[in-house]
N, C-alpha and C. Protein backbone atom coordinates (compact mmCIF):
# COMPACT_ATOMS: atom_id res chain seq x y z
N UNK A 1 80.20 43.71 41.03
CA UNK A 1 80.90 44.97 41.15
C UNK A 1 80.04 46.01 41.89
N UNK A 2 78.57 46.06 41.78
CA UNK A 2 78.12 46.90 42.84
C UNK A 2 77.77 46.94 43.75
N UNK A 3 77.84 45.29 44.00
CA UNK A 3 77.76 45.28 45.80
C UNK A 3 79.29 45.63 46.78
N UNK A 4 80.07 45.27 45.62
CA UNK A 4 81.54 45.90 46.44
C UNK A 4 81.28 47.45 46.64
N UNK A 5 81.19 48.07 45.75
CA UNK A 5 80.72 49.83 45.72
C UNK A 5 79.44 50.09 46.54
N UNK A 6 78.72 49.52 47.07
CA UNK A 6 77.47 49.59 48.28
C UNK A 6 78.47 49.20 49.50
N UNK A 7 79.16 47.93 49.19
CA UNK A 7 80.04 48.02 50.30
C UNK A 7 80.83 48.76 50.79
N UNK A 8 81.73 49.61 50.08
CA UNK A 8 82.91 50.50 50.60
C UNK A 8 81.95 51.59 50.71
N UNK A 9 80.92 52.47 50.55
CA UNK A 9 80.17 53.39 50.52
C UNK A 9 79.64 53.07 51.88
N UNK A 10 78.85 52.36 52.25
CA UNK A 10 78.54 52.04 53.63
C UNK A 10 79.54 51.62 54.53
N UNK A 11 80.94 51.06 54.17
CA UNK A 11 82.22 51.24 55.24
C UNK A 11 82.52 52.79 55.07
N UNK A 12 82.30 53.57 54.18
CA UNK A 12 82.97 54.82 54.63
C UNK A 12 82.18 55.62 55.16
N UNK A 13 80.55 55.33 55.19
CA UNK A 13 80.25 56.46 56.13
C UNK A 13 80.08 55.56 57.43
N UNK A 14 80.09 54.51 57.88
CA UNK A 14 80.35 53.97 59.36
C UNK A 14 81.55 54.42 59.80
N UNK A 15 82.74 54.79 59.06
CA UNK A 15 84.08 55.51 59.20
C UNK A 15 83.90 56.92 60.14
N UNK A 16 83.05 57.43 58.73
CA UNK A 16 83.15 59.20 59.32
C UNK A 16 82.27 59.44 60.44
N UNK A 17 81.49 58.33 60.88
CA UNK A 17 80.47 58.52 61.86
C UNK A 17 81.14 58.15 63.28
N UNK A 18 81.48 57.05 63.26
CA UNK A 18 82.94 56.71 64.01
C UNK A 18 83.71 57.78 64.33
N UNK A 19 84.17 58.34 63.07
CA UNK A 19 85.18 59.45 63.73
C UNK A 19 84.59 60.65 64.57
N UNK A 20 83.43 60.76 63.86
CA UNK A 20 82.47 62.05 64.59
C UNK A 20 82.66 61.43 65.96
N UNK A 21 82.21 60.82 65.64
CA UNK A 21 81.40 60.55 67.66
C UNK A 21 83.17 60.26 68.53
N UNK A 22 84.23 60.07 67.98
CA UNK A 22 85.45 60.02 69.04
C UNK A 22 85.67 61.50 69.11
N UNK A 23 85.69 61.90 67.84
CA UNK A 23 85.89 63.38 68.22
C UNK A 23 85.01 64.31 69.15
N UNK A 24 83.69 64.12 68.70
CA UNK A 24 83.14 64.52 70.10
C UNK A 24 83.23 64.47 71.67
N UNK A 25 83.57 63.07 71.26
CA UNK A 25 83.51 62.59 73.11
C UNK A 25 84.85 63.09 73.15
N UNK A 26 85.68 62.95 72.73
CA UNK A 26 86.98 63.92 73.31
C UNK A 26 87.17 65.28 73.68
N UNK A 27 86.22 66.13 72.51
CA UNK A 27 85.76 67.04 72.79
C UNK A 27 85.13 67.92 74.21
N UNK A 28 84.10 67.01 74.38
CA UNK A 28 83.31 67.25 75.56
C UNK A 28 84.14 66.77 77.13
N UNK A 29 84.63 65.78 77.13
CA UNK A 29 85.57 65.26 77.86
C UNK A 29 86.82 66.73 78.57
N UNK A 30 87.39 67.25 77.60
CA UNK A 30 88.25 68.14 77.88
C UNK A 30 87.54 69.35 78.06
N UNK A 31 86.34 69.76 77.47
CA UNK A 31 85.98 71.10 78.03
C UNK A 31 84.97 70.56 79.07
N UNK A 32 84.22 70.22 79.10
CA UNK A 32 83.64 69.82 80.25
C UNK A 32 84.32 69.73 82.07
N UNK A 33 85.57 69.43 82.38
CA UNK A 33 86.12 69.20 83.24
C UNK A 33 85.45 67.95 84.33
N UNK A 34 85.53 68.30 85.57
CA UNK A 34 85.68 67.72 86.65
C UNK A 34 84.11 67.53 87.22
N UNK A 35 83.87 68.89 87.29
CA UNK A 35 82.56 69.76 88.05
C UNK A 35 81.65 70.20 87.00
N UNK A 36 80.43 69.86 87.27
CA UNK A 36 79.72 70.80 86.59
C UNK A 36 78.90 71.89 87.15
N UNK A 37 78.42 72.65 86.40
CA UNK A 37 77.93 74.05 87.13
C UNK A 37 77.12 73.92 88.32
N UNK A 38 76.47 72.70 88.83
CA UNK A 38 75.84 72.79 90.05
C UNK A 38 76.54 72.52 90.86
N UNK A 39 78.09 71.35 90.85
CA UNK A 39 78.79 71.20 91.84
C UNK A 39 79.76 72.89 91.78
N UNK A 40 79.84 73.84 91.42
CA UNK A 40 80.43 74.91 91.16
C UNK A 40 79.71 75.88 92.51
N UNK A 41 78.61 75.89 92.14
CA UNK A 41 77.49 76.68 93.17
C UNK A 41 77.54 75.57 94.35
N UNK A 42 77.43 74.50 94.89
CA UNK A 42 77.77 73.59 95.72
C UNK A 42 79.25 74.60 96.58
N UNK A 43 80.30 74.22 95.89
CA UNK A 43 81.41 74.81 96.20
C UNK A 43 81.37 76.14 97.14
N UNK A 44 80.61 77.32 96.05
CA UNK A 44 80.77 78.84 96.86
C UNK A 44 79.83 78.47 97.83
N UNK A 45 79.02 77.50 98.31
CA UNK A 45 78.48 77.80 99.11
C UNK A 45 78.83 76.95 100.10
N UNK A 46 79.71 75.99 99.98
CA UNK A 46 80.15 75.16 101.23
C UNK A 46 81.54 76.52 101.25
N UNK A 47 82.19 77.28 100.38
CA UNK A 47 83.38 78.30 100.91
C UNK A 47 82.69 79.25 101.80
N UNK A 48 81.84 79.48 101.37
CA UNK A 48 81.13 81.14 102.64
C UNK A 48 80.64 80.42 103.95
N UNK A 49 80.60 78.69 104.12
CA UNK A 49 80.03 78.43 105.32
C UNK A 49 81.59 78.29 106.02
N UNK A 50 82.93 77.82 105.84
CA UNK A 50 83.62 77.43 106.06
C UNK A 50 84.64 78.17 106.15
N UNK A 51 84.52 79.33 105.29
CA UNK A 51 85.44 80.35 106.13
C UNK A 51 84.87 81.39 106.76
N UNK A 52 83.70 81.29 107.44
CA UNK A 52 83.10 82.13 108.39
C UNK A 52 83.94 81.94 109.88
N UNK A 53 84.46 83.54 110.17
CA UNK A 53 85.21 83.38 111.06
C UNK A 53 86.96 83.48 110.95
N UNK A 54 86.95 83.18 109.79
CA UNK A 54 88.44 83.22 109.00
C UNK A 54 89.01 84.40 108.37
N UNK A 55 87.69 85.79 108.38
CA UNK A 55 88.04 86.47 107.31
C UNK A 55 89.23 87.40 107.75
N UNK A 56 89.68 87.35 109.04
CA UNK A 56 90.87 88.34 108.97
C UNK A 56 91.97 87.36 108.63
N UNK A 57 91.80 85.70 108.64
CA UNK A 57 92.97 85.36 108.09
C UNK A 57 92.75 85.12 106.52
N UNK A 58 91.60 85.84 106.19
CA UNK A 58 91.80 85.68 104.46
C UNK A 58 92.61 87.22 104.30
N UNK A 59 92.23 88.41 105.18
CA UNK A 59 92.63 89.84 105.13
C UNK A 59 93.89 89.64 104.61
N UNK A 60 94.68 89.53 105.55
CA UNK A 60 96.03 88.77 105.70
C UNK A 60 96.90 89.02 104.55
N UNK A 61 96.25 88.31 103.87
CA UNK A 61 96.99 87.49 102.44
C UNK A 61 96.41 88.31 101.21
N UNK A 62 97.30 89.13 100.42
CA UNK A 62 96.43 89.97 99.53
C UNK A 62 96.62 89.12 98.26
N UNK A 63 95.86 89.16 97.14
CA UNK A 63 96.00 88.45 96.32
C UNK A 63 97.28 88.78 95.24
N UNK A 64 97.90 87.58 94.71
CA UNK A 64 99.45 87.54 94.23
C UNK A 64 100.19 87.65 95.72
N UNK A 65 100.06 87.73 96.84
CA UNK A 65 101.58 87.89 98.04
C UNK A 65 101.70 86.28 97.95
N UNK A 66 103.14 86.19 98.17
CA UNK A 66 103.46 84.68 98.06
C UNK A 66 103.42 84.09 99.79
N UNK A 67 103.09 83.22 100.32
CA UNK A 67 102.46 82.19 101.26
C UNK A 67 103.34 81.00 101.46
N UNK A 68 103.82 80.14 102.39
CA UNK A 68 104.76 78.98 102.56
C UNK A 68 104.02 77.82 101.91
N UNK A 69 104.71 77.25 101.89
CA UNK A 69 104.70 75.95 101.24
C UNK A 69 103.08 75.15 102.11
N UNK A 70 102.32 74.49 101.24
CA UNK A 70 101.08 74.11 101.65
C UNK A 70 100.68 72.40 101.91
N UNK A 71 101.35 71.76 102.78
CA UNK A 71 101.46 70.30 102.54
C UNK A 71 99.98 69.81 102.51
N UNK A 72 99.97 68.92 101.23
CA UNK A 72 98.51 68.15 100.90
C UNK A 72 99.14 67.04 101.38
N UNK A 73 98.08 66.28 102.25
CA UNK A 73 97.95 65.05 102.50
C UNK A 73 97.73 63.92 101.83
N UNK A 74 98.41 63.12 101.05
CA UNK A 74 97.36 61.71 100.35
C UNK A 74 97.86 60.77 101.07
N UNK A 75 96.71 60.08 101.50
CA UNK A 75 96.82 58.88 102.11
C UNK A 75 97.39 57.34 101.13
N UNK A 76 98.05 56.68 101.73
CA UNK A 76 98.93 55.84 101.35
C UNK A 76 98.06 54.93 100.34
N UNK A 77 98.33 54.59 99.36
CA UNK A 77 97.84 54.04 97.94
C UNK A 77 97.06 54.54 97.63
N UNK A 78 96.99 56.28 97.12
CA UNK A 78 96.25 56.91 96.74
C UNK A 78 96.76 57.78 96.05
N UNK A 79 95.90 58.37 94.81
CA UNK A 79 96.95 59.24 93.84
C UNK A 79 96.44 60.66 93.79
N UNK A 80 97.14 61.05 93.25
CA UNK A 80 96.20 62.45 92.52
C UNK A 80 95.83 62.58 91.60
N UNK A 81 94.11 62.83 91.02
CA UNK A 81 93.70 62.51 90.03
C UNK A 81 93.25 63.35 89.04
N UNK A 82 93.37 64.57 89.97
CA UNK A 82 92.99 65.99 89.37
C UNK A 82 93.00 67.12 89.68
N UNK A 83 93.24 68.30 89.12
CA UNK A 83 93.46 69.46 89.97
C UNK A 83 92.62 70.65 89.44
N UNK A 84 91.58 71.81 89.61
CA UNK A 84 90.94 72.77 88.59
C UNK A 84 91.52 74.01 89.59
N UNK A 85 91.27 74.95 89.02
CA UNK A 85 91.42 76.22 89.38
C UNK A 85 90.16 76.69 89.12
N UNK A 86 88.97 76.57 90.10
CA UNK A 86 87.81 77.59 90.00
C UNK A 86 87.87 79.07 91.00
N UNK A 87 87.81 80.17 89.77
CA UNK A 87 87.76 81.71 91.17
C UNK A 87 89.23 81.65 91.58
N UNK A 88 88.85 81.64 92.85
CA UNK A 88 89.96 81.66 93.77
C UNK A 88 90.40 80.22 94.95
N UNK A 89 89.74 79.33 94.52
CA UNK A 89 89.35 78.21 94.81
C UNK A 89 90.73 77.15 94.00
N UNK A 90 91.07 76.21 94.44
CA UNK A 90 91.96 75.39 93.80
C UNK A 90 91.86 73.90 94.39
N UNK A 91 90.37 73.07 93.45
CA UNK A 91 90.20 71.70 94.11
C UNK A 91 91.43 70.67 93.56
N UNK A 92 91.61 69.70 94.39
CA UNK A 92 92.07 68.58 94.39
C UNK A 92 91.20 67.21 94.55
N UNK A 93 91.17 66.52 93.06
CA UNK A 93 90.42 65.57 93.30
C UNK A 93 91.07 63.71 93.29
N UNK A 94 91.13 63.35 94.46
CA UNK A 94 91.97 62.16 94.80
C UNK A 94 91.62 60.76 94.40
N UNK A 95 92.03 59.85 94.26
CA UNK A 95 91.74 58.31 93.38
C UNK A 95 92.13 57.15 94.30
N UNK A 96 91.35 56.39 93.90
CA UNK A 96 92.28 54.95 94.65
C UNK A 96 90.82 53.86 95.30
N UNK A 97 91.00 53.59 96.67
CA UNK A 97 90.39 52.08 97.13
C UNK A 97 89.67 53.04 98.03
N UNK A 98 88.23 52.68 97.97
CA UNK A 98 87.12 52.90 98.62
C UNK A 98 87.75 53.41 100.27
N UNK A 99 88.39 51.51 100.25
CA UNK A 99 88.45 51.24 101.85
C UNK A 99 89.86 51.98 102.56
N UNK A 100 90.38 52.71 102.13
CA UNK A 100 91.47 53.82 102.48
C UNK A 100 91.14 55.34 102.40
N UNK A 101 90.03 55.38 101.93
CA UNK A 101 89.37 56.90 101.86
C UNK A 101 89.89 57.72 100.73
N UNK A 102 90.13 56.86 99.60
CA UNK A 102 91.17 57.47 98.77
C UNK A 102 90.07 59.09 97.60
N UNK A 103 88.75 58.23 98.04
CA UNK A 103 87.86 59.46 96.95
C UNK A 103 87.29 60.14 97.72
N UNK A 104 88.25 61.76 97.11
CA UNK A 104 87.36 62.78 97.94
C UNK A 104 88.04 63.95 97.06
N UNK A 105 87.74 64.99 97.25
CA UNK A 105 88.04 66.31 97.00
C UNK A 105 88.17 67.20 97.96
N UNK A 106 89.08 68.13 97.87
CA UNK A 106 90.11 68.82 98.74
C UNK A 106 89.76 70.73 98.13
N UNK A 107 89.49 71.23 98.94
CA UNK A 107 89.20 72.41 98.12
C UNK A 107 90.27 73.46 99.10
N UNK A 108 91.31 74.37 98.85
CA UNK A 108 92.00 75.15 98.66
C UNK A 108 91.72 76.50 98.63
N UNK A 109 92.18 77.56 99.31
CA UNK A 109 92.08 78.97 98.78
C UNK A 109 93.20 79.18 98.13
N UNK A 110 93.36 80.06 97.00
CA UNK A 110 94.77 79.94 95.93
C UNK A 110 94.99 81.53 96.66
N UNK A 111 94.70 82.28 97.33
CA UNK A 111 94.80 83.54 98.03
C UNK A 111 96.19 83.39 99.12
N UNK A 112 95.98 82.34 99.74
CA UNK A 112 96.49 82.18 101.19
C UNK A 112 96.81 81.26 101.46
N UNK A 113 96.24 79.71 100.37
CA UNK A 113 96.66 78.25 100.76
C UNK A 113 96.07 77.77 101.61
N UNK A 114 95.12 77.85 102.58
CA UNK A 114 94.45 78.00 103.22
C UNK A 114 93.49 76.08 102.98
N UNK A 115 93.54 75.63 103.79
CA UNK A 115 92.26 74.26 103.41
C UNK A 115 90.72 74.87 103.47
N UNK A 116 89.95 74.70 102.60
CA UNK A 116 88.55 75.21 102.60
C UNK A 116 87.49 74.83 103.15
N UNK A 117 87.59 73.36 102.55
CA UNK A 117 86.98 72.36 102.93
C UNK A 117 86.66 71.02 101.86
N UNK A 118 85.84 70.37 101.64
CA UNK A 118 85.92 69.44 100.97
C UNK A 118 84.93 68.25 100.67
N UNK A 119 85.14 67.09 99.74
CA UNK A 119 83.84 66.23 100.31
C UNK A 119 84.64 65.12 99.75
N UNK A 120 84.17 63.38 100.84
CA UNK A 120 84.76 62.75 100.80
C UNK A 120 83.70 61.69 100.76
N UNK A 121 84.11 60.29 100.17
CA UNK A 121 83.02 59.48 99.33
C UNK A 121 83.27 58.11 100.82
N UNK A 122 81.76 57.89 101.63
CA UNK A 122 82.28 57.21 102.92
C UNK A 122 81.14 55.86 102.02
N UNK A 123 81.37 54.78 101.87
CA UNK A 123 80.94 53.93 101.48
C UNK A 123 80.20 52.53 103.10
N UNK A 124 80.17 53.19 104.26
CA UNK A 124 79.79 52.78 105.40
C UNK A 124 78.17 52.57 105.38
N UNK A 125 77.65 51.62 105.94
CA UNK A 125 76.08 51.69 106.02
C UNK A 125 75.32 53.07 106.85
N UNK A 126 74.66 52.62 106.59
CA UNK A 126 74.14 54.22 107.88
C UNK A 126 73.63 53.29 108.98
């Protein structure tokens, strides 16, 4: 009788430990996102190289005026895998087969719709 009671005592805290750690990783998973704070600073600084030259067509567009329709491109067997709203920034991050160019990210101005720029995963030798 008390090795059954050592037994269910040690199944129930392998239980709650179990549960800890899914709950965590779910946790972190959803607040965490896409990017982390260095690809964030990455970002503003590939936006200030890339719309140099653009700024009267950022003038343009005041923030909230509504803008036409913005066609995103995905290339054929490729999905969409994610979308964040950083700032004023609105990445798109794409899924699929190496060899179709399917992984990359698409970065957006949410101002004007505007393409920003982006980075794309080239799996080619050098």
């Amino acid at each position: 009788m008390k090795a059954i009671k050592i037994a269910v005592a040690i199944m129930t805290i392998l239980l709650v430990v179990g549960f800890a750690v899914v709950v965590y990783t779910i946790s972190t998973r959803l607040s965490d996102g896409t990017l982390s704070k260095k690809a964030d600073e990455e970002v503003g600084m590939l936006s200030e190289v890339a719309i140099e030259g653009k700024s009267s067509d950022r003038l343009s567009h005041r923030s909230g005026e509504p803008f036409d329709t913005v066609p995103i491109k995905i290339p054929a067997g490729c999905r969409l895998a994610d979308t964040q709203l950083l700032g004023d920034r609105v990445l798109f991050r794409f899924d699929g087969e190496l060899t179709r160019d399917c992984q990359r990210v698409d970065i957006y101005d949410s101002h004007n719709g505007t393409k920003v720029g982006g980075w794309q995963i080239d799996d080619s030798p050098d």
